[in-house]
PDB file of N, CA and C in Angstrom:
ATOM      1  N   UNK A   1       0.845  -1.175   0.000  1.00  0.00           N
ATOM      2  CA  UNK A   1       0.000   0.000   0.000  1.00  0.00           C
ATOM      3  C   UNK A   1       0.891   1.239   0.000  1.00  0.00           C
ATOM      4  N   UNK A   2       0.818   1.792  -0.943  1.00  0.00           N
ATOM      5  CA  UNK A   2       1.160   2.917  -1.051  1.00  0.00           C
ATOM      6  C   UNK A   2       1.040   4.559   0.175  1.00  0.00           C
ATOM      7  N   UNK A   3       2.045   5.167   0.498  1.00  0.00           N
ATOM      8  CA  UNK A   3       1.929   6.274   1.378  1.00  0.00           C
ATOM      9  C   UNK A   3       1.116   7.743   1.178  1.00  0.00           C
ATOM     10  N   UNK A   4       1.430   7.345  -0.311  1.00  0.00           N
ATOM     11  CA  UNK A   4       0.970   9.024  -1.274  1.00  0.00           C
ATOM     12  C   UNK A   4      -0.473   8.470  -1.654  1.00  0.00           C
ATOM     13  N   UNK A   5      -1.700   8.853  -1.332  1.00  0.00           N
ATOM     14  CA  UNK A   5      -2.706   8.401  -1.627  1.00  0.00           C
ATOM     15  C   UNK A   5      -2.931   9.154  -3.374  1.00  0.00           C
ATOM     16  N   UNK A   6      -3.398   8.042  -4.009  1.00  0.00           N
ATOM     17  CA  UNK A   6      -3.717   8.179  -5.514  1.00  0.00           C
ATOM     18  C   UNK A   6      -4.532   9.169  -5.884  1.00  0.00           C
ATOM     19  N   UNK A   7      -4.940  10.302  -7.110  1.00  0.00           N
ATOM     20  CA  UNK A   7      -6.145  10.722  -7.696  1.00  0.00           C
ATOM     21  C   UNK A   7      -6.538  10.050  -8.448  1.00  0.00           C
ATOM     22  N   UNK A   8      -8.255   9.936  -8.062  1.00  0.00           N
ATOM     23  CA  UNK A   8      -8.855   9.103  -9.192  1.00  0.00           C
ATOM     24  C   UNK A   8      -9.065  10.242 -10.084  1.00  0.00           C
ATOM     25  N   UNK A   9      -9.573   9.052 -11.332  1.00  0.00           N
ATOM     26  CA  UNK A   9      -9.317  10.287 -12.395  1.00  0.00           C
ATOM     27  C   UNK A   9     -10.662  11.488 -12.444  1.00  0.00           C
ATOM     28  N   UNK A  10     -11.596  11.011 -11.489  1.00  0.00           N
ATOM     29  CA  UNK A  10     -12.880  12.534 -11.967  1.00  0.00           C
ATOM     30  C   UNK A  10     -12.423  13.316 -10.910  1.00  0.00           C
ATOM     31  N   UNK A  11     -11.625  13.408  -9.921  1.00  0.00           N
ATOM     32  CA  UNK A  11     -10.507  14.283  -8.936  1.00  0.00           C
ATOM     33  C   UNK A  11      -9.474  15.036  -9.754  1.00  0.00           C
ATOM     34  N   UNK A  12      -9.171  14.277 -10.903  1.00  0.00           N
ATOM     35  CA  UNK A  12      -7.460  14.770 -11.565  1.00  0.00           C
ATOM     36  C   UNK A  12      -7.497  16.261 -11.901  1.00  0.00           C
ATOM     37  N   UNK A  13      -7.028  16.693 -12.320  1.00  0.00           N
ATOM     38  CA  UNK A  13      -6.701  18.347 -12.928  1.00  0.00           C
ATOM     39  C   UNK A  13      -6.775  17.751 -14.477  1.00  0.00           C
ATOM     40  N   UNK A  14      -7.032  18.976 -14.889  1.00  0.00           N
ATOM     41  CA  UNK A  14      -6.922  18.651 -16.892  1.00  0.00           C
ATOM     42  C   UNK A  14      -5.255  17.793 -16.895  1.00  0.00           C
ATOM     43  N   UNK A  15      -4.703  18.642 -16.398  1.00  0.00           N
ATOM     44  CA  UNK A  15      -3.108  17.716 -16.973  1.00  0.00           C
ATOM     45  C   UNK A  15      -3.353  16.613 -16.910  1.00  0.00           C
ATOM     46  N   UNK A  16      -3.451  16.411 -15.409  1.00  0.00           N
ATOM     47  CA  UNK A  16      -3.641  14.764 -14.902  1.00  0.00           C
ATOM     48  C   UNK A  16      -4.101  13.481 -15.710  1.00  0.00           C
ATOM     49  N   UNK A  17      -5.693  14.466 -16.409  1.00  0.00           N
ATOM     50  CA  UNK A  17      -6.375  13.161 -16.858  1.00  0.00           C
ATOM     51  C   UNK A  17      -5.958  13.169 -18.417  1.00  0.00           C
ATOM     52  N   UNK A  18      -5.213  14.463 -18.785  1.00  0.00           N
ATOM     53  CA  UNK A  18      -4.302  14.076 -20.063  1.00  0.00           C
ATOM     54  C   UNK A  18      -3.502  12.700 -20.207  1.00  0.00           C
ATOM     55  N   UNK A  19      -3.156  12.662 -18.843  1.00  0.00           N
ATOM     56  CA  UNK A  19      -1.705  11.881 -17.984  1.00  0.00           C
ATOM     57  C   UNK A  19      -2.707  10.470 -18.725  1.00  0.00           C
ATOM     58  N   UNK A  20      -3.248  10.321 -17.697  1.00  0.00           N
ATOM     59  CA  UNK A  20      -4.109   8.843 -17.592  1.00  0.00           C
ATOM     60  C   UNK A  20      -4.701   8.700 -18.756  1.00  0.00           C
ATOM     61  N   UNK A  21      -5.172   9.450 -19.116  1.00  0.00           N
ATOM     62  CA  UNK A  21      -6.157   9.135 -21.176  1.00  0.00           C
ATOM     63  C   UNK A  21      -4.792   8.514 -21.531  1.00  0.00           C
ATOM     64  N   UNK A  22      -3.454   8.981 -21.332  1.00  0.00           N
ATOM     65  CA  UNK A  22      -2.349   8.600 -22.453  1.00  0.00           C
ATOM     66  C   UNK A  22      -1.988   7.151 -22.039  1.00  0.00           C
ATOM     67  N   UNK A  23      -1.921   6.961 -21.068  1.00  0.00           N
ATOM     68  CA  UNK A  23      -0.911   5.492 -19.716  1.00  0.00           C
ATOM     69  C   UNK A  23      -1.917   4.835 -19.645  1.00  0.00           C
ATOM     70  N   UNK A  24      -3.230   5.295 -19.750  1.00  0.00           N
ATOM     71  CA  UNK A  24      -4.255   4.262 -18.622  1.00  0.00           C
ATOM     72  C   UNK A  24      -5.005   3.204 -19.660  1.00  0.00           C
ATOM     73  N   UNK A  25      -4.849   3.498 -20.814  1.00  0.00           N
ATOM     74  CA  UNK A  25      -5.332   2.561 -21.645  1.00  0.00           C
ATOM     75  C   UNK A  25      -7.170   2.646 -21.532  1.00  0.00           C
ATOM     76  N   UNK A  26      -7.833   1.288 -21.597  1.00  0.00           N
ATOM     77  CA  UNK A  26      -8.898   1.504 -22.001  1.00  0.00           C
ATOM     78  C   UNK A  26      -9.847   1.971 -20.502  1.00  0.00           C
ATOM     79  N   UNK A  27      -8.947   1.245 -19.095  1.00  0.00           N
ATOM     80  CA  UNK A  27      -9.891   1.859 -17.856  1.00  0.00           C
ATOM     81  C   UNK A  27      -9.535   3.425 -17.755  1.00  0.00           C
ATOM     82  N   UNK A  28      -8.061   4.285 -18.133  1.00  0.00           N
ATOM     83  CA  UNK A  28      -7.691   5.698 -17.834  1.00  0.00           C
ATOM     84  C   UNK A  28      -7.106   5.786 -16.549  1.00  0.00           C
ATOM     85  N   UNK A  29      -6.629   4.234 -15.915  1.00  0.00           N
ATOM     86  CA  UNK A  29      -6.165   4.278 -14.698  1.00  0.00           C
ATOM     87  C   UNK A  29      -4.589   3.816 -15.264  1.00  0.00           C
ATOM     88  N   UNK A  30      -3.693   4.230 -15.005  1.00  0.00           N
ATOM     89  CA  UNK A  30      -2.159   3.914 -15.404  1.00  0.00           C
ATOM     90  C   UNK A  30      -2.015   2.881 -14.211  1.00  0.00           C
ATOM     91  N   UNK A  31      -0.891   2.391 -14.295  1.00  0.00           N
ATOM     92  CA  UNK A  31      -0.294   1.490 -13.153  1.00  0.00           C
ATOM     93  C   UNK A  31      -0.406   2.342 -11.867  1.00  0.00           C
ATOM     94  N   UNK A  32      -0.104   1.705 -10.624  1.00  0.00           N
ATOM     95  CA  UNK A  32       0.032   1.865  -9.381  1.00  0.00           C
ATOM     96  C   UNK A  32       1.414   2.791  -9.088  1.00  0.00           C
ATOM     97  N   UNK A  33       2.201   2.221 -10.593  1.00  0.00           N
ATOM     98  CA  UNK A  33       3.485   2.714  -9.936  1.00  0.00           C
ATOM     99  C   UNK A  33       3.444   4.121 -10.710  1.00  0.00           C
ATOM    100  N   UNK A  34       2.302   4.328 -11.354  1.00  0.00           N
ATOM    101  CA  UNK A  34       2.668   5.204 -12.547  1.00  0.00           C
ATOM    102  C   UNK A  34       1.932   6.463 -11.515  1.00  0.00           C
ATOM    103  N   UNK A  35       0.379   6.085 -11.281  1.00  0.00           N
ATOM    104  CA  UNK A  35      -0.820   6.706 -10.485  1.00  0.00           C
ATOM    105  C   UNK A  35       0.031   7.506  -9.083  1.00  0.00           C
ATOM    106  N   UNK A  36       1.167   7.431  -8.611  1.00  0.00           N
ATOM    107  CA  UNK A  36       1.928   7.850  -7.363  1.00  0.00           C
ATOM    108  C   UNK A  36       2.261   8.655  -7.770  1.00  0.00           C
ATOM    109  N   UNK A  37       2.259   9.448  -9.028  1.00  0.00           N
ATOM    110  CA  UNK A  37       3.126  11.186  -9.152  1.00  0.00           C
ATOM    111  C   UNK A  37       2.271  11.518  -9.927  1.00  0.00           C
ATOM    112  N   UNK A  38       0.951  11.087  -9.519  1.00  0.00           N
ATOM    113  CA  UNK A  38      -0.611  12.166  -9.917  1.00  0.00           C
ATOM    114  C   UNK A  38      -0.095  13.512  -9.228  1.00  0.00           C
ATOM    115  N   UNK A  39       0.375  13.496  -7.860  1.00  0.00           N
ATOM    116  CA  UNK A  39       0.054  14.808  -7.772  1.00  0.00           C
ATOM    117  C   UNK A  39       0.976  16.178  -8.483  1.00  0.00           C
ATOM    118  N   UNK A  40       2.004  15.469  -9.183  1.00  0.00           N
ATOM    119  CA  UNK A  40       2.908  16.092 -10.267  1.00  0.00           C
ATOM    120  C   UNK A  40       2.788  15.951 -11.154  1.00  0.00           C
ATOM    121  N   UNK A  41       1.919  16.167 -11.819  1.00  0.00           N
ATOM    122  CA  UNK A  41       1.576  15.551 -13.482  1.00  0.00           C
ATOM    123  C   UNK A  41       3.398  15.387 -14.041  1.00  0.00           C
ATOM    124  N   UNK A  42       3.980  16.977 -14.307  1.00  0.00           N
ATOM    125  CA  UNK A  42       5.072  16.820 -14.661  1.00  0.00           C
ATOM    126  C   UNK A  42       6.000  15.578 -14.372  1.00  0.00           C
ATOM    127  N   UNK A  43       6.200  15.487 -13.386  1.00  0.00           N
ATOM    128  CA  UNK A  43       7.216  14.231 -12.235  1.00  0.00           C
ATOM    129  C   UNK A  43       6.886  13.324 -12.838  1.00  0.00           C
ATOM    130  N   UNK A  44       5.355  12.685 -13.259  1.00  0.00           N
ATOM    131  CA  UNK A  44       4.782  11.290 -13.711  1.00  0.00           C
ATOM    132  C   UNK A  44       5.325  11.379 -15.403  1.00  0.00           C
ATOM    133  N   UNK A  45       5.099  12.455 -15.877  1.00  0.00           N
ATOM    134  CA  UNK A  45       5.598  12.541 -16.856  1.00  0.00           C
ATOM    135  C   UNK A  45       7.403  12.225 -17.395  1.00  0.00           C
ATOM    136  N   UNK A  46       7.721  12.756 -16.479  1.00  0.00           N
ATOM    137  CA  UNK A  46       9.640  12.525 -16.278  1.00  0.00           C
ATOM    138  C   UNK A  46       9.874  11.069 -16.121  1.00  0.00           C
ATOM    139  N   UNK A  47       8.717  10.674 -14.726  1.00  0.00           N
ATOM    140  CA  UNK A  47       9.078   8.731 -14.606  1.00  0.00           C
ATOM    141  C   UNK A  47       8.790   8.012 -15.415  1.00  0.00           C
ATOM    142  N   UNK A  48       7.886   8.523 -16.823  1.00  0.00           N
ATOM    143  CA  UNK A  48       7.571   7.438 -17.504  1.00  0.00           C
ATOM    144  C   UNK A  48       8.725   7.393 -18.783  1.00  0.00           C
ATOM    145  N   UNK A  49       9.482   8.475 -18.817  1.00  0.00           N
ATOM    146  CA  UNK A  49      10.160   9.042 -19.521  1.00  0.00           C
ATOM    147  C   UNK A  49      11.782   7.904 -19.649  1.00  0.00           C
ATOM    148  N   UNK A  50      12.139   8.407 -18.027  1.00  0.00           N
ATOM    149  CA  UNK A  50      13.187   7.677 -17.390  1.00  0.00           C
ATOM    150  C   UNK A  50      12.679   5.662 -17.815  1.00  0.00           C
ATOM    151  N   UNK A  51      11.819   5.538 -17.352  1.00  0.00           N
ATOM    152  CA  UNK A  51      11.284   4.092 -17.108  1.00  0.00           C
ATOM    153  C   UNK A  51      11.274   3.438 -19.109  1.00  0.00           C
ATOM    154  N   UNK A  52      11.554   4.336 -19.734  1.00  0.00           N
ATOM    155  CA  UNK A  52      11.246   4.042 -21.209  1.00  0.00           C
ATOM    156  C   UNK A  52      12.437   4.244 -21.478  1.00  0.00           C
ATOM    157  N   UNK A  53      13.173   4.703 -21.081  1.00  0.00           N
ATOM    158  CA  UNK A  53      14.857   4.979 -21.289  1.00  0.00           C
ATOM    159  C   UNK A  53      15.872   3.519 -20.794  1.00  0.00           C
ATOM    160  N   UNK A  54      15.249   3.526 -19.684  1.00  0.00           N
ATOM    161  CA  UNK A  54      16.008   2.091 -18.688  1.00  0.00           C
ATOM    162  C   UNK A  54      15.395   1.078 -19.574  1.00  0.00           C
ATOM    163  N   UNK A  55      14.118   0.830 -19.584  1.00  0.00           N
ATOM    164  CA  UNK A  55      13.948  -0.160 -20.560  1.00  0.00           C
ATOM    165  C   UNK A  55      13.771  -0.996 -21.912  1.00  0.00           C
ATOM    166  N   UNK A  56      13.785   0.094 -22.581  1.00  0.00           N
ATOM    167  CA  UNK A  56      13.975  -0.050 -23.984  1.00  0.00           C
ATOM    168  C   UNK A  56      14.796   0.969 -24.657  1.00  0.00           C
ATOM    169  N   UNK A  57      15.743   1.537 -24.336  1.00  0.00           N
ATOM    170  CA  UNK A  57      16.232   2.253 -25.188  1.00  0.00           C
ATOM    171  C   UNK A  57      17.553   1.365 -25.234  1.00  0.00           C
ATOM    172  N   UNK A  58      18.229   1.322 -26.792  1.00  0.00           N
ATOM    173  CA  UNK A  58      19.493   0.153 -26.659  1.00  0.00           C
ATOM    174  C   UNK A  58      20.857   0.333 -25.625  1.00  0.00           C
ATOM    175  N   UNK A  59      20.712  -1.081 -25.287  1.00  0.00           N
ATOM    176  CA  UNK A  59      21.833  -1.077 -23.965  1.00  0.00           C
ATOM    177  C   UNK A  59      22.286  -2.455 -24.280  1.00  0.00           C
ATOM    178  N   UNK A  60      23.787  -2.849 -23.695  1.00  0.00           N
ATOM    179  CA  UNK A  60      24.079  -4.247 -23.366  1.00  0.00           C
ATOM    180  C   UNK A  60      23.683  -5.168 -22.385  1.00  0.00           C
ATOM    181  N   UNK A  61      22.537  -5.024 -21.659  1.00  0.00           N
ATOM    182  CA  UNK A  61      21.701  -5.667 -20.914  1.00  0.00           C
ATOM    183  C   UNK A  61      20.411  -5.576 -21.997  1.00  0.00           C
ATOM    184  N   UNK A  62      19.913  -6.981 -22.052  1.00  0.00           N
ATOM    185  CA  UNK A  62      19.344  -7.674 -22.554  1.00  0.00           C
ATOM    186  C   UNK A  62      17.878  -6.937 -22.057  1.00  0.00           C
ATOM    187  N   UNK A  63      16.229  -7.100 -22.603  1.00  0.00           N
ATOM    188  CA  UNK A  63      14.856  -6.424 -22.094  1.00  0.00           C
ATOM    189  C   UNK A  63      15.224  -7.621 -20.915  1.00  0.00           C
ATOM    190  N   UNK A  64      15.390  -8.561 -21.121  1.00  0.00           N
ATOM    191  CA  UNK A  64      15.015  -9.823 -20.073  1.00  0.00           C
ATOM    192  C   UNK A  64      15.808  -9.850 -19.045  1.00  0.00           C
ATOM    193  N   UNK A  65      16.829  -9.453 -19.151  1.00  0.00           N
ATOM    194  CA  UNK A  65      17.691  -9.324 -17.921  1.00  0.00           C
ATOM    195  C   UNK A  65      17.318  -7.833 -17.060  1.00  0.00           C
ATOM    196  N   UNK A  66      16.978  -6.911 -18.304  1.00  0.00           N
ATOM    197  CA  UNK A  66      16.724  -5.616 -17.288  1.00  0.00           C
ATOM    198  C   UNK A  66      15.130  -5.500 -16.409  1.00  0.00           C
ATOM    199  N   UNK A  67      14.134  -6.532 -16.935  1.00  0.00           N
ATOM    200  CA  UNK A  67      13.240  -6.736 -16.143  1.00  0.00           C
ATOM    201  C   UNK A  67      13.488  -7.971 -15.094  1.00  0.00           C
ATOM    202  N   UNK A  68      14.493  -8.581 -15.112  1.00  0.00           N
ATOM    203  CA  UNK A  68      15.038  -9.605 -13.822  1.00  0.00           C
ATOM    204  C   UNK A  68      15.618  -8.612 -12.751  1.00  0.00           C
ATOM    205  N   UNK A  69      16.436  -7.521 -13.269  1.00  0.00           N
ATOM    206  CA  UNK A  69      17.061  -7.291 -12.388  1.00  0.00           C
ATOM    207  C   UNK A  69      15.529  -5.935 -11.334  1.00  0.00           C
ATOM    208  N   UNK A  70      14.792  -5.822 -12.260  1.00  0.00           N
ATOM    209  CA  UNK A  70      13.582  -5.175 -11.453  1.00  0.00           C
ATOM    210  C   UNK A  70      12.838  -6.024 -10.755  1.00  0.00           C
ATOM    211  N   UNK A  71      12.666  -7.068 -11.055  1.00  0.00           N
ATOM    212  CA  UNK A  71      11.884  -7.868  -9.793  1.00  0.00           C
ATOM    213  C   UNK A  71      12.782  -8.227  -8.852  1.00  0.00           C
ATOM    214  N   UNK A  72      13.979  -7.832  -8.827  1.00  0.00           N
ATOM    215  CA  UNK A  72      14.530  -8.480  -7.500  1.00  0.00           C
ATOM    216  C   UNK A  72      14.799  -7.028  -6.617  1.00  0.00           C
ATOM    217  N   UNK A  73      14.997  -5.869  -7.693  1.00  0.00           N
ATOM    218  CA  UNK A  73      14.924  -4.974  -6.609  1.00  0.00           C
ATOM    219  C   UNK A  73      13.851  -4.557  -5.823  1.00  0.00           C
ATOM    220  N   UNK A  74      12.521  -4.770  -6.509  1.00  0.00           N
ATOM    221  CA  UNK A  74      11.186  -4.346  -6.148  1.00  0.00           C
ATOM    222  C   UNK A  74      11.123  -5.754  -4.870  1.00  0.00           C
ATOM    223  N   UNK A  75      11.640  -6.938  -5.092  1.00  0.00           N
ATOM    224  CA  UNK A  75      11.392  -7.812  -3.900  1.00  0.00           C
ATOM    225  C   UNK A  75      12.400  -7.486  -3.002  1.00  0.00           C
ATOM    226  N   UNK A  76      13.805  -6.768  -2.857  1.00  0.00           N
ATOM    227  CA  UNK A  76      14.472  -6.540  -1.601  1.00  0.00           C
ATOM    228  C   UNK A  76      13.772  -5.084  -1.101  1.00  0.00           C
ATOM    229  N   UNK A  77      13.167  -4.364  -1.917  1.00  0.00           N
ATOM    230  CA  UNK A  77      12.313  -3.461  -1.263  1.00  0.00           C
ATOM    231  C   UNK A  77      11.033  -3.373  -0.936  1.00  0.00           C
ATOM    232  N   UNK A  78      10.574  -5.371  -1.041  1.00  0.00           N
ATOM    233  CA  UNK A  78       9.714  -5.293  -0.676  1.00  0.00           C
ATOM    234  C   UNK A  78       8.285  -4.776  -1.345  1.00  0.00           C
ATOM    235  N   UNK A  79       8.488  -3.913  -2.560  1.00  0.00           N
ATOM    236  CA  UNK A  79       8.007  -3.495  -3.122  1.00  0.00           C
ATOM    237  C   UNK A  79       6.790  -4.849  -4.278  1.00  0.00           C
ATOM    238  N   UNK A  80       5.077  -4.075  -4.249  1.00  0.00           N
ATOM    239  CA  UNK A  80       4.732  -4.822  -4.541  1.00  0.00           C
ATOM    240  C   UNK A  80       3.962  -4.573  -6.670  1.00  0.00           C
ATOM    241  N   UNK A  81       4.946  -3.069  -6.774  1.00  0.00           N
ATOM    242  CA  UNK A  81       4.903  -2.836  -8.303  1.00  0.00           C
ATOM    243  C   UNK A  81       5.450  -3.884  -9.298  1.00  0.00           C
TER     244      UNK A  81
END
């Protein structure tokens, strides 16, 4: 459970639900991990940015190895994204 409580989207600001129309697909709800920097539209915008950089942009770590090495950090932190 998350600390930063979420905006749903008929709460959001225009940015916001720009945010979610784009991430959220057909419900307009983005991920859990995405929905945590609602209250920065910008910030959510930067993490999805960063998160598209780490994972697909070309590197010598493999997609499959760079999503191994995220489930093990999200499990030493416990983390349930």
């Amino acid at each position: 459970m998350a600390f930063i409580d979420y905006i749903d989207y008929d709460d959001a600001s225009d940015d916001l639900k720009k945010l979610y129309d784009r991430y959220g697909g057909k419900t307009k709800i983005p991920a859990n991990i995405i929905r945590i920097a609602g209250s920065n539209p910008k910030a959510m915008e930067a993490h999805i940015d960063l998160y598209r950089a780490i994972m697909f942009q070309k590197s010598e770590l493999s997609r499959h190895q760079r999503e191994m090495i995220a489930v093990v950090v999200s499990a030493i932190n416990e983390c349930h994204y």
